[in-house]
N, C-alpha and C. Protein backbone atom coordinates (compact mmCIF):
# COMPACT_ATOMS: atom_id res chain seq x y z
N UNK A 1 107.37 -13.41 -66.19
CA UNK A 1 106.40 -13.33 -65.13
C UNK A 1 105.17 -14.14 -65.55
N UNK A 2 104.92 -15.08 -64.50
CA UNK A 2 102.97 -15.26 -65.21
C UNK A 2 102.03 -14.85 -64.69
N UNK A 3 101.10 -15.24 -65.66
CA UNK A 3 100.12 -14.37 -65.64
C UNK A 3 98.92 -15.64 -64.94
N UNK A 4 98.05 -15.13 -63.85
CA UNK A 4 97.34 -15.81 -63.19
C UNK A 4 95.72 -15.67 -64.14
N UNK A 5 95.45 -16.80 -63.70
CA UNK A 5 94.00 -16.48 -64.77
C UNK A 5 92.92 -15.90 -63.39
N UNK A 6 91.64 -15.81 -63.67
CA UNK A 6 91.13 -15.04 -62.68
C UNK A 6 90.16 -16.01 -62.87
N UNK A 7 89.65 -16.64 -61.78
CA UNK A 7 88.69 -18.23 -61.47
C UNK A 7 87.03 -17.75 -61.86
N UNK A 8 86.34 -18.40 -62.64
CA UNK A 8 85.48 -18.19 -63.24
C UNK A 8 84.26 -18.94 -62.28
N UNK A 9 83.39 -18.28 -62.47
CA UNK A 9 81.69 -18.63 -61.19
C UNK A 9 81.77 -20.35 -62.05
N UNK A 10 81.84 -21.31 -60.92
CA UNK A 10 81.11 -22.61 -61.28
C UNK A 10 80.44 -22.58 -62.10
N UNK A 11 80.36 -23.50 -63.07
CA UNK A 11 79.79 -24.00 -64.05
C UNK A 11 78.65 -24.74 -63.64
N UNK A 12 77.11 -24.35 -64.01
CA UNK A 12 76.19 -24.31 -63.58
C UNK A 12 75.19 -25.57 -64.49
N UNK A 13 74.47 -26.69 -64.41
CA UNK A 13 74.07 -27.71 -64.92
C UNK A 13 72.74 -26.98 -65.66
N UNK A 14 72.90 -26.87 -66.96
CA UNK A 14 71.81 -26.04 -67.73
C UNK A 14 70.06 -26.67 -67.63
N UNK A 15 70.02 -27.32 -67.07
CA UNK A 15 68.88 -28.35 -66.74
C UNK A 15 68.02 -27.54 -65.63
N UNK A 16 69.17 -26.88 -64.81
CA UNK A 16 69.14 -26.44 -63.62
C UNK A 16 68.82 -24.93 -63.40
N UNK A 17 69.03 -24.54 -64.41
CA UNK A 17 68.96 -22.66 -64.25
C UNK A 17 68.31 -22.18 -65.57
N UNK A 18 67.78 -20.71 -65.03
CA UNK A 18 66.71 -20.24 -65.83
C UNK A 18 67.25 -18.73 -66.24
N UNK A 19 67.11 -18.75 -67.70
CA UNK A 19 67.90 -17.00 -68.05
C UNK A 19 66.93 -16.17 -67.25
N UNK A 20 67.40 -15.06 -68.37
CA UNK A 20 66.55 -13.23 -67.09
C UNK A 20 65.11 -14.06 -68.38
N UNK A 21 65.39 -13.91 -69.67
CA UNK A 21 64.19 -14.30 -70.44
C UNK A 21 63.05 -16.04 -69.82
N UNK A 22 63.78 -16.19 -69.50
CA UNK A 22 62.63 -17.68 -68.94
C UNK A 22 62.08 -16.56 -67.75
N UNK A 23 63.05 -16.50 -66.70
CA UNK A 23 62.34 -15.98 -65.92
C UNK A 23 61.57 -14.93 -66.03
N UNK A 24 61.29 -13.84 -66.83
CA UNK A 24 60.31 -13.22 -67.48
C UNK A 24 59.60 -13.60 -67.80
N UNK A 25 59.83 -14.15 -68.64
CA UNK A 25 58.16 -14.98 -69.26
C UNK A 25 57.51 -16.14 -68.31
N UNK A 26 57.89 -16.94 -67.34
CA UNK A 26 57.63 -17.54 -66.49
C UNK A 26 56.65 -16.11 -65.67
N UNK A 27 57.46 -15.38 -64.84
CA UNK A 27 56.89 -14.92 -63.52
C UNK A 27 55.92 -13.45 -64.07
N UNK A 28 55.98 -13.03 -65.67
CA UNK A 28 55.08 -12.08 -66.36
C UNK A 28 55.80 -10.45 -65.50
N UNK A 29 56.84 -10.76 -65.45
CA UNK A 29 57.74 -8.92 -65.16
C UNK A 29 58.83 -8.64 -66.49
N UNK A 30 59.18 -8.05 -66.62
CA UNK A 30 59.75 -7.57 -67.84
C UNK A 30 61.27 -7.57 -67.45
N UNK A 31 62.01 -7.44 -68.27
CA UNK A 31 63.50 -8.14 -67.86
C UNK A 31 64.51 -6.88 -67.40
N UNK A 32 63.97 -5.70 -67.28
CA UNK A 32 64.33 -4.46 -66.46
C UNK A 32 63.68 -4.61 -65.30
N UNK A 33 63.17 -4.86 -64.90
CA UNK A 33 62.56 -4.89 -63.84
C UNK A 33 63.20 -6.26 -62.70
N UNK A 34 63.45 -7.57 -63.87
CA UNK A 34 64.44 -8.01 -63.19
C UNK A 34 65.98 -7.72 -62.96
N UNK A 35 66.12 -6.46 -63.77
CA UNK A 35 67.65 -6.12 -63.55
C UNK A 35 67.62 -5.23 -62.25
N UNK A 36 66.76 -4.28 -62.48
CA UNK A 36 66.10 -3.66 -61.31
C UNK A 36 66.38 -4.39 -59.93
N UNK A 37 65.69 -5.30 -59.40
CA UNK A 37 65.38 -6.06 -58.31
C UNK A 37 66.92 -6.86 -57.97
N UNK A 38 67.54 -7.19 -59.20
CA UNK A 38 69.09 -7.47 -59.02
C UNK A 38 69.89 -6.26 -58.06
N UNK A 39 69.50 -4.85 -58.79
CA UNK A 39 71.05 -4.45 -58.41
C UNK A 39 70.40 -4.10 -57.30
N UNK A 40 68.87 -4.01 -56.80
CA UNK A 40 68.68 -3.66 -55.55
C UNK A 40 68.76 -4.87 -54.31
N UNK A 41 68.97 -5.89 -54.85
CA UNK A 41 69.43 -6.89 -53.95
C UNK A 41 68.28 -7.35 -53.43
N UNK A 42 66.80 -7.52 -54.45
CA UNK A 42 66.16 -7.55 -53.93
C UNK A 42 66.23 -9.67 -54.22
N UNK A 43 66.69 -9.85 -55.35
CA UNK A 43 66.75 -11.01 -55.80
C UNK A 43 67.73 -11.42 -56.85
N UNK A 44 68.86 -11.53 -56.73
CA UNK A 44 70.47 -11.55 -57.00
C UNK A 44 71.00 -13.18 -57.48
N UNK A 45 70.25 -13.32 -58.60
CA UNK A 45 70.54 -14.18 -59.54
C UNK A 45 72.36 -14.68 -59.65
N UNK A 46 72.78 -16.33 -60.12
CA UNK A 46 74.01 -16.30 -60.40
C UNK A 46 74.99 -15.55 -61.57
N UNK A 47 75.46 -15.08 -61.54
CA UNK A 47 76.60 -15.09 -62.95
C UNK A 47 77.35 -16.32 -63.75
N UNK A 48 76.66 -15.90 -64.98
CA UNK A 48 77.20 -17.17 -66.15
C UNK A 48 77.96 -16.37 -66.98
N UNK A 49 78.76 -16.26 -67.13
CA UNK A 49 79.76 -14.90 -67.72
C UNK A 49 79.28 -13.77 -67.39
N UNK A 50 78.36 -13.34 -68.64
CA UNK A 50 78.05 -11.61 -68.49
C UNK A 50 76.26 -12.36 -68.40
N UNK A 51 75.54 -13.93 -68.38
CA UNK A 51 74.28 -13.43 -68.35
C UNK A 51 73.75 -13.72 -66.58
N UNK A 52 72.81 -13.73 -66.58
CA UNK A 52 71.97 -13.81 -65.63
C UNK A 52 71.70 -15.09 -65.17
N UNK A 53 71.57 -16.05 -64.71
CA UNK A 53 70.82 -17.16 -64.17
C UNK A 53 70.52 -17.64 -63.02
N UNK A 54 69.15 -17.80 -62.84
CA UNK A 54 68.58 -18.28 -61.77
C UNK A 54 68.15 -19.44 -61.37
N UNK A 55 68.51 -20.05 -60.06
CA UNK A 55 68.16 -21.24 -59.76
C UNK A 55 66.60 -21.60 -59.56
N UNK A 56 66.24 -22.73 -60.02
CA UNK A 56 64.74 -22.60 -59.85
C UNK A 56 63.70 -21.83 -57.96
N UNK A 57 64.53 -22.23 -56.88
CA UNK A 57 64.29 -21.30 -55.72
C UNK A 57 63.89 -19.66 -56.28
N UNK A 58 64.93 -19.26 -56.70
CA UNK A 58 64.84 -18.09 -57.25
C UNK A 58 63.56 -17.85 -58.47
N UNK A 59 63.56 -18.25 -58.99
CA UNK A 59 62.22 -18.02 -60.02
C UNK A 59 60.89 -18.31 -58.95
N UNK A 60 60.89 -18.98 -58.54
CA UNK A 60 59.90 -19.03 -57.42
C UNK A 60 59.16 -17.54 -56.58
N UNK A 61 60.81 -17.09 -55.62
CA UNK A 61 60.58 -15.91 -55.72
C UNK A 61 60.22 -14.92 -56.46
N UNK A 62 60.65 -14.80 -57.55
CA UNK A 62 60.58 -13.61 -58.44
C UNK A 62 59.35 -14.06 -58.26
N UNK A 63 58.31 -14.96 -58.84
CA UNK A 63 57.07 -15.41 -59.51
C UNK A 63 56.20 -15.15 -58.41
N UNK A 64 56.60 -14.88 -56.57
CA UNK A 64 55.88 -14.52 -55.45
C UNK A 64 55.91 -12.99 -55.55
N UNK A 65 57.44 -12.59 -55.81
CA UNK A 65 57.35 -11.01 -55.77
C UNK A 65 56.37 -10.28 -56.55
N UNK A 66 56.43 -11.09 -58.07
CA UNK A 66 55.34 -10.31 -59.07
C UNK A 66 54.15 -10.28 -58.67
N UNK A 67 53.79 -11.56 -58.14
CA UNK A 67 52.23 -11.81 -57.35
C UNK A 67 52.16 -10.61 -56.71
N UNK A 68 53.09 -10.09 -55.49
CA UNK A 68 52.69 -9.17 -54.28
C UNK A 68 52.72 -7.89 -55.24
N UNK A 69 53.52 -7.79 -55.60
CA UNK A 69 53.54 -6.36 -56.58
C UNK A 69 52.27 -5.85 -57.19
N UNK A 70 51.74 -6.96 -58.12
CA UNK A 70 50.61 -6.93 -58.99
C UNK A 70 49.11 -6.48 -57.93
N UNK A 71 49.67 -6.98 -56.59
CA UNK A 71 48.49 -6.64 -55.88
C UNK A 71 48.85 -5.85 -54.35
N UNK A 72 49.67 -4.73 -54.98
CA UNK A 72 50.11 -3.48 -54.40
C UNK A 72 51.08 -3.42 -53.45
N UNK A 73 51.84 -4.26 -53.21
CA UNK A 73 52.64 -4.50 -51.84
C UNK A 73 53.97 -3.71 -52.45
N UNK A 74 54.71 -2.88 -51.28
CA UNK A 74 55.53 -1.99 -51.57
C UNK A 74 56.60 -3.10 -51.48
N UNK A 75 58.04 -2.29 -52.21
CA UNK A 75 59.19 -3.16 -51.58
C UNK A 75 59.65 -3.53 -50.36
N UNK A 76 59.37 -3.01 -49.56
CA UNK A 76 59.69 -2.60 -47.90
C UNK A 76 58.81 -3.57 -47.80
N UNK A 77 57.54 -3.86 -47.85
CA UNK A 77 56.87 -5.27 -47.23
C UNK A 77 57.36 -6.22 -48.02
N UNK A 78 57.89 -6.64 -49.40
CA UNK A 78 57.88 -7.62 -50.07
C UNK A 78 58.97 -8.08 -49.70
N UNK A 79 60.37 -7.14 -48.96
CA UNK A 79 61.58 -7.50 -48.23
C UNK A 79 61.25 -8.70 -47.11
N UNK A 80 60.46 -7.84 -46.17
CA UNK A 80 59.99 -8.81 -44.91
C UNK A 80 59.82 -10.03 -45.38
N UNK A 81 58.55 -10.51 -46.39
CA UNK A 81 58.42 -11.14 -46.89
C UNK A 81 59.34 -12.33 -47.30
N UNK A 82 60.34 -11.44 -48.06
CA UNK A 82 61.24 -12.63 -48.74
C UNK A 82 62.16 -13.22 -47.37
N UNK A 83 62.51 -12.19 -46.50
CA UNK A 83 63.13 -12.70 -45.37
C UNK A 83 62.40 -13.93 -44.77
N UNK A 84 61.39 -14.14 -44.74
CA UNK A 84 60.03 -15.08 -43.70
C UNK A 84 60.72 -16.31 -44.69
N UNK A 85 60.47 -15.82 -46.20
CA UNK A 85 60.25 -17.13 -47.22
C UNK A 85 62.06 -17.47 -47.22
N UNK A 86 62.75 -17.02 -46.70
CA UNK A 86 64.56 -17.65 -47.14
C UNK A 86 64.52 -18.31 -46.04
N UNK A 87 63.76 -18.16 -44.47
CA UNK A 87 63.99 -18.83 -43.13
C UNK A 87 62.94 -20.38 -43.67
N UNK A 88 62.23 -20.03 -44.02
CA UNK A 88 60.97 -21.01 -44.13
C UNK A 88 60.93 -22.10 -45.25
N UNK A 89 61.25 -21.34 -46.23
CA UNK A 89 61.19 -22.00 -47.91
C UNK A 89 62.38 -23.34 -47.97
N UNK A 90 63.77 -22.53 -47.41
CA UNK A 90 64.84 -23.75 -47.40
C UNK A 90 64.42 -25.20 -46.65
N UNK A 91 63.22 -24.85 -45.75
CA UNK A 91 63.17 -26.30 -45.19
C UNK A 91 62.03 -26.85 -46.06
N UNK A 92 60.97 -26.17 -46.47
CA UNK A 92 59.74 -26.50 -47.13
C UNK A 92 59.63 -26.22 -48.75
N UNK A 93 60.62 -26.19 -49.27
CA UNK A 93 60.67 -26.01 -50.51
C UNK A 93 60.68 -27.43 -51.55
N UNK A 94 61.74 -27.85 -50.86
CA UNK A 94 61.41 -29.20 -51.40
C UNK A 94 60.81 -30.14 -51.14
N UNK A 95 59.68 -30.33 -50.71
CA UNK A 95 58.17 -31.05 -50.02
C UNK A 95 57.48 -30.32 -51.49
N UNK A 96 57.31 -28.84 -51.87
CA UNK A 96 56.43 -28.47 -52.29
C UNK A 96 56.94 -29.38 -53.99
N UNK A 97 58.22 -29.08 -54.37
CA UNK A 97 58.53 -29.47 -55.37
C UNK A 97 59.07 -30.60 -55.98
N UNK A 98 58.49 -31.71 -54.76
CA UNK A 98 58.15 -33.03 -54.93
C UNK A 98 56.83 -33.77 -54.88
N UNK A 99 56.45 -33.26 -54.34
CA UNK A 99 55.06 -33.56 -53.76
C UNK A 99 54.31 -32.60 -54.43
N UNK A 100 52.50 -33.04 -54.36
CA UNK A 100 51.65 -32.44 -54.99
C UNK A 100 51.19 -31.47 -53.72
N UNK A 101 51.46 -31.42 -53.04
CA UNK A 101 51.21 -30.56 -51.92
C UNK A 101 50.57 -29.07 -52.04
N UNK A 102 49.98 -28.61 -51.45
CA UNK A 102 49.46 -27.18 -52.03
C UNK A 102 50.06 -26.16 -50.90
N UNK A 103 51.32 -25.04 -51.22
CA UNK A 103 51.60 -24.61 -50.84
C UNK A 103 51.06 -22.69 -50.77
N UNK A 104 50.69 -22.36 -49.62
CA UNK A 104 49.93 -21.12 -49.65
C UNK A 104 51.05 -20.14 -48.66
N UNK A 105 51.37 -18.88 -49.40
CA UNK A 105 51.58 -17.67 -48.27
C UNK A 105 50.58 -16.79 -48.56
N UNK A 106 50.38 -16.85 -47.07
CA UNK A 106 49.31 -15.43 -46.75
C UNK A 106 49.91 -14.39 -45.91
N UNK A 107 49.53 -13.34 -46.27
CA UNK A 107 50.07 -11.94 -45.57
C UNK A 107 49.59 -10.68 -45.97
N UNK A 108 49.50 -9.77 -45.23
CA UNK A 108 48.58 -8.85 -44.35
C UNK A 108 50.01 -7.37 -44.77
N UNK A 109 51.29 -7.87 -45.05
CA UNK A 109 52.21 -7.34 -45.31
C UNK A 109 53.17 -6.86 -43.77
N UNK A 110 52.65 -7.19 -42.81
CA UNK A 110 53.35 -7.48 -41.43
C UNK A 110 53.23 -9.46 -40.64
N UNK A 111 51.88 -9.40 -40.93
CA UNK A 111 52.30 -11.31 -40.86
C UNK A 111 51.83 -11.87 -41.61
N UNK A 112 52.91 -12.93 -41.90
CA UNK A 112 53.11 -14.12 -42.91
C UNK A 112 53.16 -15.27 -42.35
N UNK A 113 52.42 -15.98 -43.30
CA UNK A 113 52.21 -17.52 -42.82
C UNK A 113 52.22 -18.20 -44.40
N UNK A 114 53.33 -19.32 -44.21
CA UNK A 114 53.70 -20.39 -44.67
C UNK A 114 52.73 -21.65 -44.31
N UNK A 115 51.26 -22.37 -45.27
CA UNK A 115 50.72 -22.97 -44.51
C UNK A 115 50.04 -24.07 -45.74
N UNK A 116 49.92 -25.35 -45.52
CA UNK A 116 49.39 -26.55 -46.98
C UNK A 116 47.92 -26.86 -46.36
N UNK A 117 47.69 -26.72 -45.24
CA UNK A 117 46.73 -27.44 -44.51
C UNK A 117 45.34 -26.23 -44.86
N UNK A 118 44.53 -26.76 -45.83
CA UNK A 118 43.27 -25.79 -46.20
C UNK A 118 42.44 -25.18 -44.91
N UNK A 119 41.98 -25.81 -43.74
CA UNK A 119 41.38 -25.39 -42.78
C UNK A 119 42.38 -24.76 -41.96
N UNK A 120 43.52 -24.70 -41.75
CA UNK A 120 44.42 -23.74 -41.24
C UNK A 120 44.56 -22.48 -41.95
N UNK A 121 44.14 -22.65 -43.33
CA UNK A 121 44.56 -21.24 -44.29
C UNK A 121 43.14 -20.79 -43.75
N UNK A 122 41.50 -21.41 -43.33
CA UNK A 122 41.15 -20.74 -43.45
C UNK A 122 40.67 -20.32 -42.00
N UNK A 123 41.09 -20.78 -40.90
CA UNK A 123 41.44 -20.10 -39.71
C UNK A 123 42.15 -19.03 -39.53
N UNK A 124 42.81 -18.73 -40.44
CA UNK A 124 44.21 -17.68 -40.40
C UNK A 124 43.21 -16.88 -40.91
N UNK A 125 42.72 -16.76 -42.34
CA UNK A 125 41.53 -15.61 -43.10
C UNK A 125 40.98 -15.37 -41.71
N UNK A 126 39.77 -15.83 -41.16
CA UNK A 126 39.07 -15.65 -40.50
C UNK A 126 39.26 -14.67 -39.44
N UNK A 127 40.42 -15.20 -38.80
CA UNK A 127 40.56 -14.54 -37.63
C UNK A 127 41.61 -13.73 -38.07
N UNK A 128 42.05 -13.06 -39.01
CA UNK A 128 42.47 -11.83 -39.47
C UNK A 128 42.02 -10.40 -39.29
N UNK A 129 42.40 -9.43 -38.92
CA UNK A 129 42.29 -7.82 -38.05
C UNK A 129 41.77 -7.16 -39.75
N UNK A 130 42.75 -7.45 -40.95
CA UNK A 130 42.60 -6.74 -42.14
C UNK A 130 43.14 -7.71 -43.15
N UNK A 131 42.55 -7.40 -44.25
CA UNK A 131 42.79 -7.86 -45.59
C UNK A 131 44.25 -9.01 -45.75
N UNK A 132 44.25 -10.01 -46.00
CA UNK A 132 44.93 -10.86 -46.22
C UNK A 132 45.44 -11.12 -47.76
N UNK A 133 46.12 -11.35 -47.95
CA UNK A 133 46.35 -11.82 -49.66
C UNK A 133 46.94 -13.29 -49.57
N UNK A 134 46.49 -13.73 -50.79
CA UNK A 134 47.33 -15.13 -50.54
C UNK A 134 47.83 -15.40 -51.97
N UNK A 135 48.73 -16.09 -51.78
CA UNK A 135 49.63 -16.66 -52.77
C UNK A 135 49.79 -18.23 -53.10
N UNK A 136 49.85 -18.78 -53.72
CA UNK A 136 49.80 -20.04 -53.96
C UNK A 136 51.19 -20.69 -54.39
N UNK A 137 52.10 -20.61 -53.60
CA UNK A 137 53.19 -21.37 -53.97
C UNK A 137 53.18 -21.91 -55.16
N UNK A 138 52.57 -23.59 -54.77
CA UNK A 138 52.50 -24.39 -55.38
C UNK A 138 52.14 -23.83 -57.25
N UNK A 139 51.56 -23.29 -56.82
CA UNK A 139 51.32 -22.48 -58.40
C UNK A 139 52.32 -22.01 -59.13
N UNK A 140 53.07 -21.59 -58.16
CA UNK A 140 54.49 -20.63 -59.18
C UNK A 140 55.45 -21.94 -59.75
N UNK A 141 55.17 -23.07 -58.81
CA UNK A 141 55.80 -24.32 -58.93
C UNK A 141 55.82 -24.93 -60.31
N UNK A 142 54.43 -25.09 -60.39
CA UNK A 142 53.66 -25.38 -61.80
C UNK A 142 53.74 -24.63 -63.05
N UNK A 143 53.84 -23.56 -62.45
CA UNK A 143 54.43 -22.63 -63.90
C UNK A 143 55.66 -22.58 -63.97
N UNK A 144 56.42 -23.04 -63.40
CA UNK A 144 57.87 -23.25 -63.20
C UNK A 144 58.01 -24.35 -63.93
N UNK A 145 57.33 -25.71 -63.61
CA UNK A 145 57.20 -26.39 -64.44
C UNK A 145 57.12 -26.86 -65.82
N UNK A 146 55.92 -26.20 -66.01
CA UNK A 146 55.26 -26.13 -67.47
C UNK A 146 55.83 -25.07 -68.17
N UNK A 147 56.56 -24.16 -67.97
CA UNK A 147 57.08 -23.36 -68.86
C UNK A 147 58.87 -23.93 -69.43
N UNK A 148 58.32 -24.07 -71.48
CA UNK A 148 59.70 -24.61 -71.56
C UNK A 148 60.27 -23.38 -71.60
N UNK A 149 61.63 -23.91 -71.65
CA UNK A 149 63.43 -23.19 -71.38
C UNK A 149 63.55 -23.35 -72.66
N UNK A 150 64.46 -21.85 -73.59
CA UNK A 150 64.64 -21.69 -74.48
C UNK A 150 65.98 -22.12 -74.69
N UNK A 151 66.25 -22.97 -75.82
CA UNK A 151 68.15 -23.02 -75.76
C UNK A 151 68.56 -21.95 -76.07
N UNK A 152 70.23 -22.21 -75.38
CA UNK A 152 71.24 -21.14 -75.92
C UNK A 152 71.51 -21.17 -77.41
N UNK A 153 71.87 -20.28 -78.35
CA UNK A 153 71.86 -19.97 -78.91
C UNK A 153 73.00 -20.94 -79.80
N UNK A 154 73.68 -21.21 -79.16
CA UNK A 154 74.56 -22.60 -79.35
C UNK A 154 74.16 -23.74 -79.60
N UNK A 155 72.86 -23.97 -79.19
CA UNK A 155 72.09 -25.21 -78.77
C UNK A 155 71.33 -25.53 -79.86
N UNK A 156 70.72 -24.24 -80.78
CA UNK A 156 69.91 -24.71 -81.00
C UNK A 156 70.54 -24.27 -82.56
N UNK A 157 69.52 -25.04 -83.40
CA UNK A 157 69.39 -25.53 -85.11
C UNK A 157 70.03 -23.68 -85.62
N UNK A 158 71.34 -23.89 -86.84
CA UNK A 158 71.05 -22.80 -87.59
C UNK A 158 70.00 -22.22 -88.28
N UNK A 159 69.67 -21.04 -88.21
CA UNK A 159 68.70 -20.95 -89.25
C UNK A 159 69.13 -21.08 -90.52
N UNK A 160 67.84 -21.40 -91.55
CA UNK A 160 68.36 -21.34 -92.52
C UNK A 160 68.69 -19.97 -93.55
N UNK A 161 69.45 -19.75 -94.47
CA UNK A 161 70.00 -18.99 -95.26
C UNK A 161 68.85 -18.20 -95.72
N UNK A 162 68.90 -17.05 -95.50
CA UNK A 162 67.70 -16.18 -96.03
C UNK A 162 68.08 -15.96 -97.15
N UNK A 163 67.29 -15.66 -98.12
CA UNK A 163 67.56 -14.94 -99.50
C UNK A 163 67.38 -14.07 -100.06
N UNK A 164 68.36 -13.29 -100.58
CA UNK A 164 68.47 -12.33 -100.76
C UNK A 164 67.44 -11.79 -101.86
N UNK A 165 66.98 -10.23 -101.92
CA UNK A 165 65.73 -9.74 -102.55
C UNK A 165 66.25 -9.74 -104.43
N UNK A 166 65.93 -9.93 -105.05
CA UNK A 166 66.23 -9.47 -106.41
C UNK A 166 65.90 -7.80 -106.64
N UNK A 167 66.78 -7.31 -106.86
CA UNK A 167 66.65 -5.85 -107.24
C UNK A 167 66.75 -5.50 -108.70
């Protein structure tokens, strides 16, 4: 009889994806917290065998979610949220991460606005009912950027031979 092998998740261009640890230290949440947000489907990273990896889109998010979190927004609004940013982001995502463009979400935690144009962000403040928060895309971009990626463990230099204590 044979035996069928069982088809393994695409092989993912390491250039391209970010462990649970980058993305931690990138977006400043702790790496339970991204397991957390996984199994709640709040942000559902690929599978690379048994680890974690995220496409840079995804670190983005995480790096918006921590923003809203840090400045009190429940999960139930940060849902809405991510819903606005998966309709919106796929067309305007890559403008932001080509371009120097300054990308802002603002939200009230019922409306959200996706907006680069400074006198539009500050028409939107203005004529706001209550408290607005804003987020700076472009920012999470930049720290997306500037933060290096650690190699796999494969990748990188043996250490050298420790030595042993004289007793």
């Amino acid at each position: 009889m044979l035996k069928t092998r069982r088809s393994r998740p695409a092989a993912f261009d390491q250039a391209d994806v970010y462990t649970s640890a980058d993305v931690a230290r990138i977006s400043g949440v702790s790496l339970r917290q991204l397991q957390w947000w996984d199994e709640r489907k709040v942000v559902s990273p690929r599978q690379d065998g048994h680890r974690r990896v995220y496409l840079p889109e995804e670190v983005i998010e995480v790096s918006v979610i921590a923003e809203l979190r840090r400045k009190g927004f429940s999960l139930q609004k940060i849902r809405r949220v991510l819903r606005y940013l998966e309709r919106e982001m796929q067309k305007r995502l890559g403008e932001v991460l080509r371009n120097d463009s300054q990308m802002h979400l603002l939200t009230d935690g019922k409306s959200i606005y996706l907006e680069e144009a400074p006198d539009r962000i500050i028409d939107i403040l203005k004529g706001a009912r209550q408290a607005m928060f804003l987020v700076c895309v472009s920012d999470q971009v930049k720290r997306l950027g500037a933060a290096p990626k650690k190699l796999p463990r494969a990748e990188t230099a043996a250490p050298a031979a420790r030595k042993g204590r004289a007793g």
